[in-house]
C-alpha atoms as a PDB file:
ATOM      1  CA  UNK A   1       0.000   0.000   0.000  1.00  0.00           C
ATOM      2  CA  UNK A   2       1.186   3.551  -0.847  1.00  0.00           C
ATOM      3  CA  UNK A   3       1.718   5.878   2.199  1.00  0.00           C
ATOM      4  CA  UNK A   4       2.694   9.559   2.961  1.00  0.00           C
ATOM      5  CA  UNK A   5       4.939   9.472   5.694  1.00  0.00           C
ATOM      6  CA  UNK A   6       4.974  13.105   8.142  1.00  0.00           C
ATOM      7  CA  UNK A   7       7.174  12.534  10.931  1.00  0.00           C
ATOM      8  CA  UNK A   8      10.917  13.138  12.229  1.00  0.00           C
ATOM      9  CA  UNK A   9      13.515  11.041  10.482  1.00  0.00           C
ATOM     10  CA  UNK A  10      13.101   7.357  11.448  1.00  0.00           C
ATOM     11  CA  UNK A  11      14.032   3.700  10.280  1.00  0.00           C
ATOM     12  CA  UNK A  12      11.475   0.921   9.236  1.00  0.00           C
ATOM     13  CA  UNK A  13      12.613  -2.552   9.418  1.00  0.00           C
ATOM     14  CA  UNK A  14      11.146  -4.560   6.492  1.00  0.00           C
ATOM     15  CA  UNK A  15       9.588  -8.173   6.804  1.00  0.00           C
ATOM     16  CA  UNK A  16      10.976 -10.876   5.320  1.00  0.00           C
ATOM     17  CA  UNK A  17      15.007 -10.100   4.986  1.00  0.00           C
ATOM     18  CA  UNK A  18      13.684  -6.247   2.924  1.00  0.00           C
ATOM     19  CA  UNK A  19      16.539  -4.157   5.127  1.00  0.00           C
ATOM     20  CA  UNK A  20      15.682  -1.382   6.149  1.00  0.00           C
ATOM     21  CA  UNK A  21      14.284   2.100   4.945  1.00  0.00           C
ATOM     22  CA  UNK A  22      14.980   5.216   6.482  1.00  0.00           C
ATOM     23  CA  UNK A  23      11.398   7.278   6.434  1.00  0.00           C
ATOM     24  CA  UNK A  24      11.827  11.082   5.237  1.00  0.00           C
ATOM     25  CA  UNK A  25       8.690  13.563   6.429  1.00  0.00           C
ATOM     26  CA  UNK A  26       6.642  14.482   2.979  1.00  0.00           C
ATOM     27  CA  UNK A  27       8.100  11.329   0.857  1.00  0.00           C
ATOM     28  CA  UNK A  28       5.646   8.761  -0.372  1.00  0.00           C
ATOM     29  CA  UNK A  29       6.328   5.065   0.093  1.00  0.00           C
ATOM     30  CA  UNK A  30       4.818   1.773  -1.043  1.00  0.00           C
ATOM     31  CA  UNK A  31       5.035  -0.308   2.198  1.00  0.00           C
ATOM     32  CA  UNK A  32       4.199  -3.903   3.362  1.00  0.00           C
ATOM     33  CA  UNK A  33       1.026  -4.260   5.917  1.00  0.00           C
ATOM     34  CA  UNK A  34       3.557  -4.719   8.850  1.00  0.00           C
ATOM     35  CA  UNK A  35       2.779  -4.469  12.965  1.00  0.00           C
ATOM     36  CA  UNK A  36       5.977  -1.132  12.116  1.00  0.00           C
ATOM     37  CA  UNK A  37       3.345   0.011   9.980  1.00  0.00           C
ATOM     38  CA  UNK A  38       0.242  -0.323  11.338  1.00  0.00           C
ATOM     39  CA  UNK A  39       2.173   1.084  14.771  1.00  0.00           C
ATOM     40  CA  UNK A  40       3.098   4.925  12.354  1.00  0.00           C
ATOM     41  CA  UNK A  41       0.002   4.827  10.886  1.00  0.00           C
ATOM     42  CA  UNK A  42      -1.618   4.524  14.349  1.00  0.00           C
ATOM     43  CA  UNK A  43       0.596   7.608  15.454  1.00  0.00           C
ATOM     44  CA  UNK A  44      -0.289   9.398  12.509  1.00  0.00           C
ATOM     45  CA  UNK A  45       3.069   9.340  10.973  1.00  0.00           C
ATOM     46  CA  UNK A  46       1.392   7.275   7.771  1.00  0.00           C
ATOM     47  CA  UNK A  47      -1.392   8.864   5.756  1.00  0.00           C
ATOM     48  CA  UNK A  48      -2.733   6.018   3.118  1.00  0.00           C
ATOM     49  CA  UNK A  49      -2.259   7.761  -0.521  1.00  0.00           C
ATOM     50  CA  UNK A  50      -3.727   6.221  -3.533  1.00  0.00           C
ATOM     51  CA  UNK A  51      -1.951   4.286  -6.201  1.00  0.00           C
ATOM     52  CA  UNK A  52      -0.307   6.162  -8.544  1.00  0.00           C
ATOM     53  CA  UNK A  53      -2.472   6.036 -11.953  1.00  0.00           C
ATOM     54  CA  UNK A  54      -0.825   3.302 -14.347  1.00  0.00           C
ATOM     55  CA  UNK A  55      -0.681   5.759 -18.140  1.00  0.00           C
ATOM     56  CA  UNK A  56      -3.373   3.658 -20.484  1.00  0.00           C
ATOM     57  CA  UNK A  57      -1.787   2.150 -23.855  1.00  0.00           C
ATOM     58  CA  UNK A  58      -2.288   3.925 -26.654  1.00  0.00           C
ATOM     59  CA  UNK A  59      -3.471   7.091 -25.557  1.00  0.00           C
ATOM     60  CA  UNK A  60      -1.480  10.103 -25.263  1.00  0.00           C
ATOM     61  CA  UNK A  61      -1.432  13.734 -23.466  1.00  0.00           C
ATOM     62  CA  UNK A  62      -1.394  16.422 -26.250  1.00  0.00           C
END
């Protein structure tokens, strides 16, 4: 899921061997549902954003 992350400067720990992501106020990022997630977004460090609009084939802006 895509998030907006307001907050000081912090570190996320990934699941399953991702590392770890260092979490910059005003950035977007597209995180795993995590108990580090659901714990910021609880705190109201994480704001959900919606998914970035995929361009359709075929069609372009003129």
């Amino acid at each position: 899921m895509n998030y907006r992350y307001t907050g000081p400067v912090s570190g996320l720990h990934l699941p399953d061997g991702g590392g770890e992501l260092v979490l910059i106020t005003g950035n977007d990022y597209t995180l795993p549902d995590s108990g580090d997630v659901q714990r910021l977004q609880a705190l109201g460090f994480l704001t959900p954003q919606p998914a970035p609009e995929k361009p359709q084939k075929g069609k372009t802006d003129v």
